[in-house]
N, C-alpha and C. Protein backbone atom coordinates (compact mmCIF):
# COMPACT_ATOMS: atom_id res chain seq x y z
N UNK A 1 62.14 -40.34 -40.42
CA UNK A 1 61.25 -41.43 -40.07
C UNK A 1 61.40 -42.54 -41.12
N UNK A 2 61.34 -43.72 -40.51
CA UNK A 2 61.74 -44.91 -41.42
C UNK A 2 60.75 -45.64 -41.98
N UNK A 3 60.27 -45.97 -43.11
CA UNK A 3 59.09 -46.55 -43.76
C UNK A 3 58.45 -47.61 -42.81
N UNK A 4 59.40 -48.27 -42.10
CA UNK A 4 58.98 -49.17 -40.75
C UNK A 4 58.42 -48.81 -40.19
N UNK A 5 58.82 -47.27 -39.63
CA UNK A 5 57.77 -46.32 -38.61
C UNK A 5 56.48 -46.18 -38.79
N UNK A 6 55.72 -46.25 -40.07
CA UNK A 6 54.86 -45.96 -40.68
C UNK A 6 53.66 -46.77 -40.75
N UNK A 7 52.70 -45.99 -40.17
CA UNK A 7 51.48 -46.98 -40.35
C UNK A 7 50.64 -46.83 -41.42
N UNK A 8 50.04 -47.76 -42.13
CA UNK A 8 49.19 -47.68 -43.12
C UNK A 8 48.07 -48.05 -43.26
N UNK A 9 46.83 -47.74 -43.77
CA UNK A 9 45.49 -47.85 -43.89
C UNK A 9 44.74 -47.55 -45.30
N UNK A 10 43.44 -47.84 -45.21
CA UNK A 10 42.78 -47.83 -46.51
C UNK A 10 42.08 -46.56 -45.57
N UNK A 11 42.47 -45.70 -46.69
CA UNK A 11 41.11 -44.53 -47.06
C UNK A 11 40.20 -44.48 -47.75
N UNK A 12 39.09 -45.02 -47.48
CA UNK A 12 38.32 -44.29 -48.51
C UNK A 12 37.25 -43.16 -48.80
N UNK A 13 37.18 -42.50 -49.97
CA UNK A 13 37.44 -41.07 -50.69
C UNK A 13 36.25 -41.28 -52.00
N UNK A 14 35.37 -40.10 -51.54
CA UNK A 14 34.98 -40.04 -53.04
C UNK A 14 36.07 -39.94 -54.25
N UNK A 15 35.81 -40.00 -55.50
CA UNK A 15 36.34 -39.72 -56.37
C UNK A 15 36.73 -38.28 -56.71
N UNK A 16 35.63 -37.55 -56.51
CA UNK A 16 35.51 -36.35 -56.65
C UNK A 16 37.13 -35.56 -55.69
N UNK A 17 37.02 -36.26 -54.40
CA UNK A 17 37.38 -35.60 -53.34
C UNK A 17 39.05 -36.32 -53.98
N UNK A 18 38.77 -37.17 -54.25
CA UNK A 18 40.26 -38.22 -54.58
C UNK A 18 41.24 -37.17 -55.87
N UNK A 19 40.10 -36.61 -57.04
CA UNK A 19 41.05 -35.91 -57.55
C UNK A 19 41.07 -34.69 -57.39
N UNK A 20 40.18 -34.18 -56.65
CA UNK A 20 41.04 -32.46 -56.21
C UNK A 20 41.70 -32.86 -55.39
N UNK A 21 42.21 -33.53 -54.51
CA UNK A 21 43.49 -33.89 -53.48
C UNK A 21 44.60 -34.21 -54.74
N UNK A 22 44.47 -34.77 -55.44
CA UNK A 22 45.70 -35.35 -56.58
C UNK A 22 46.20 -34.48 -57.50
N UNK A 23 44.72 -33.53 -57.94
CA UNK A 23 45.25 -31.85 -58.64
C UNK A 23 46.21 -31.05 -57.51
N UNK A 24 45.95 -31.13 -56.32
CA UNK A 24 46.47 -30.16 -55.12
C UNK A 24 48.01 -30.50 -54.95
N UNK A 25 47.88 -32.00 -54.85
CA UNK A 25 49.38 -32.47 -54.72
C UNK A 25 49.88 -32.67 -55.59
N UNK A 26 49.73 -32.63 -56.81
CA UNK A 26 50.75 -32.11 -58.44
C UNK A 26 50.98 -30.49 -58.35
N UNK A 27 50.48 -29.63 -57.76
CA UNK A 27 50.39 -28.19 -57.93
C UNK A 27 51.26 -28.12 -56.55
N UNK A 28 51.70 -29.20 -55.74
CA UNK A 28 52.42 -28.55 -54.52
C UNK A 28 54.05 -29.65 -54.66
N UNK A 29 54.05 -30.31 -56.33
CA UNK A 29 55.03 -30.94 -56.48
C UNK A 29 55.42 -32.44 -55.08
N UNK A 30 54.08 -32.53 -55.07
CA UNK A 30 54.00 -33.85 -53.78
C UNK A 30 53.42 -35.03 -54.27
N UNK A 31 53.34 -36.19 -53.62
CA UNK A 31 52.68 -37.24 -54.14
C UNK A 31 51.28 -36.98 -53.41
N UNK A 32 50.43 -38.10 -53.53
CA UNK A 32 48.88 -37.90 -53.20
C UNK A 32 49.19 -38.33 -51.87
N UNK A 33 49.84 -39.04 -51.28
CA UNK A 33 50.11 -40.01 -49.95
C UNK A 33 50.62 -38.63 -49.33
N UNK A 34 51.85 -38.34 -50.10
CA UNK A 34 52.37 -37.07 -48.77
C UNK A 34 51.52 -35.53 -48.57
N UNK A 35 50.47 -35.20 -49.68
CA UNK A 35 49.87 -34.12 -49.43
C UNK A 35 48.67 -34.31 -48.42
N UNK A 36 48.24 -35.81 -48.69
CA UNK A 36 47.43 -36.13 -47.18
C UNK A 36 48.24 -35.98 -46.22
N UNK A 37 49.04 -36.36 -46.16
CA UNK A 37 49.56 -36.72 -44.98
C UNK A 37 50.10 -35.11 -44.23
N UNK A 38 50.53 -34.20 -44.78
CA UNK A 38 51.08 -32.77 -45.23
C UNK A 38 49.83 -31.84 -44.41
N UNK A 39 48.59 -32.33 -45.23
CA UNK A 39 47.28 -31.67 -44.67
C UNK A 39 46.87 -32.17 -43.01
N UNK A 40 47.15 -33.05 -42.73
CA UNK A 40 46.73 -33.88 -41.90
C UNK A 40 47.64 -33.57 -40.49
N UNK A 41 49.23 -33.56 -40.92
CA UNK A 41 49.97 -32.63 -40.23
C UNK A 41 49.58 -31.54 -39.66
N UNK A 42 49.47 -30.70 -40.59
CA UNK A 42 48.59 -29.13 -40.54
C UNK A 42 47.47 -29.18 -39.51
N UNK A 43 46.58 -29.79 -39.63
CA UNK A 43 45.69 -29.77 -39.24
C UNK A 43 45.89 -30.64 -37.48
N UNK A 44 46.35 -31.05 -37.35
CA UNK A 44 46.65 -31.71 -36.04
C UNK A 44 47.60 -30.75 -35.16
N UNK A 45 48.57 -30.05 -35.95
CA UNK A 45 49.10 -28.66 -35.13
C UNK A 45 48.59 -27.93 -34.75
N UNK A 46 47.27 -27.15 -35.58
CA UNK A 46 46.97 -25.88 -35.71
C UNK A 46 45.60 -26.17 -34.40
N UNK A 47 45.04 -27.81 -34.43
CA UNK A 47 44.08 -28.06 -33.49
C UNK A 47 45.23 -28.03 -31.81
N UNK A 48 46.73 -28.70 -32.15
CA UNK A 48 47.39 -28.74 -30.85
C UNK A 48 47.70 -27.18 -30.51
N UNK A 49 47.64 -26.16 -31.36
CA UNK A 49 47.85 -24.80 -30.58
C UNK A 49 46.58 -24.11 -30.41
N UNK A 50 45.18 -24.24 -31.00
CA UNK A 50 43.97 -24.12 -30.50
C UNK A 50 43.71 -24.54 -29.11
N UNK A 51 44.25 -25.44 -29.15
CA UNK A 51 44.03 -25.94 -27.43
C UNK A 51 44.98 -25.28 -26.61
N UNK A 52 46.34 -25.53 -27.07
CA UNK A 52 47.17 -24.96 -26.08
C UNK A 52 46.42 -23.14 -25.65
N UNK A 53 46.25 -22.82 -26.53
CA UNK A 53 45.88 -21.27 -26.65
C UNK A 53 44.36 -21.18 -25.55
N UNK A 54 43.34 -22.24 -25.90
CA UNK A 54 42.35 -22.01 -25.11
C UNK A 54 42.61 -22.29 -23.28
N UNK A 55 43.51 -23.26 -22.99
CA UNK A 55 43.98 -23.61 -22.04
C UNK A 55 44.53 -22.71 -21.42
N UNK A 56 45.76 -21.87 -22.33
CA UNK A 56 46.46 -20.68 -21.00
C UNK A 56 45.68 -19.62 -21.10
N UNK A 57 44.77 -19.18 -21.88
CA UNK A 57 43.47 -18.49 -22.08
C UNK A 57 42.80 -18.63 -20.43
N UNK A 58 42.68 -19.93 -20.19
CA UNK A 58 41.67 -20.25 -18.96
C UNK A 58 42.03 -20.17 -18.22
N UNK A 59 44.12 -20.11 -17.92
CA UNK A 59 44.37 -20.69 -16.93
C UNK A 59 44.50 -18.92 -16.47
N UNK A 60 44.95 -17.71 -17.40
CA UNK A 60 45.03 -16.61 -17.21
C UNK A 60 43.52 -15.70 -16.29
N UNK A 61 42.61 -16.38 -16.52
CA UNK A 61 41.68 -15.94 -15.51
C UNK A 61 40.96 -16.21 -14.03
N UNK A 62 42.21 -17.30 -13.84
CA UNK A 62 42.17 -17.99 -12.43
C UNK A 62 42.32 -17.02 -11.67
């Protein structure tokens, strides 16, 4: 993906919350931008196979 591709925005973050994300992404050898972004990934998969899963779940008791 090309930096062009990329959309950007202001987050804003407690402080608090700003440096345990910045401890997390020094301890995972990432920058602060890509461990959001890393988490955020994660979390948008794991909700796209929650669904997928509840869906053939439903569709199995037709």
């Amino acid at each position: 993906m090309l930096m062009a591709d990329r959309k950007s925005f202001l987050l804003r973050i407690s402080p608090e919350l700003f440096e345990e994300l910045n401890r997390w992404a020094r301890d995972d050898l990432r920058s602060l931008n890509g461990q959001i972004e890393f988490l955020l990934r994660d979390a948008v998969r794991k909700q796209r196979d929650k669904l997928k899963s509840a869906a053939e779940d439903g569709s199995e008791r037709e």
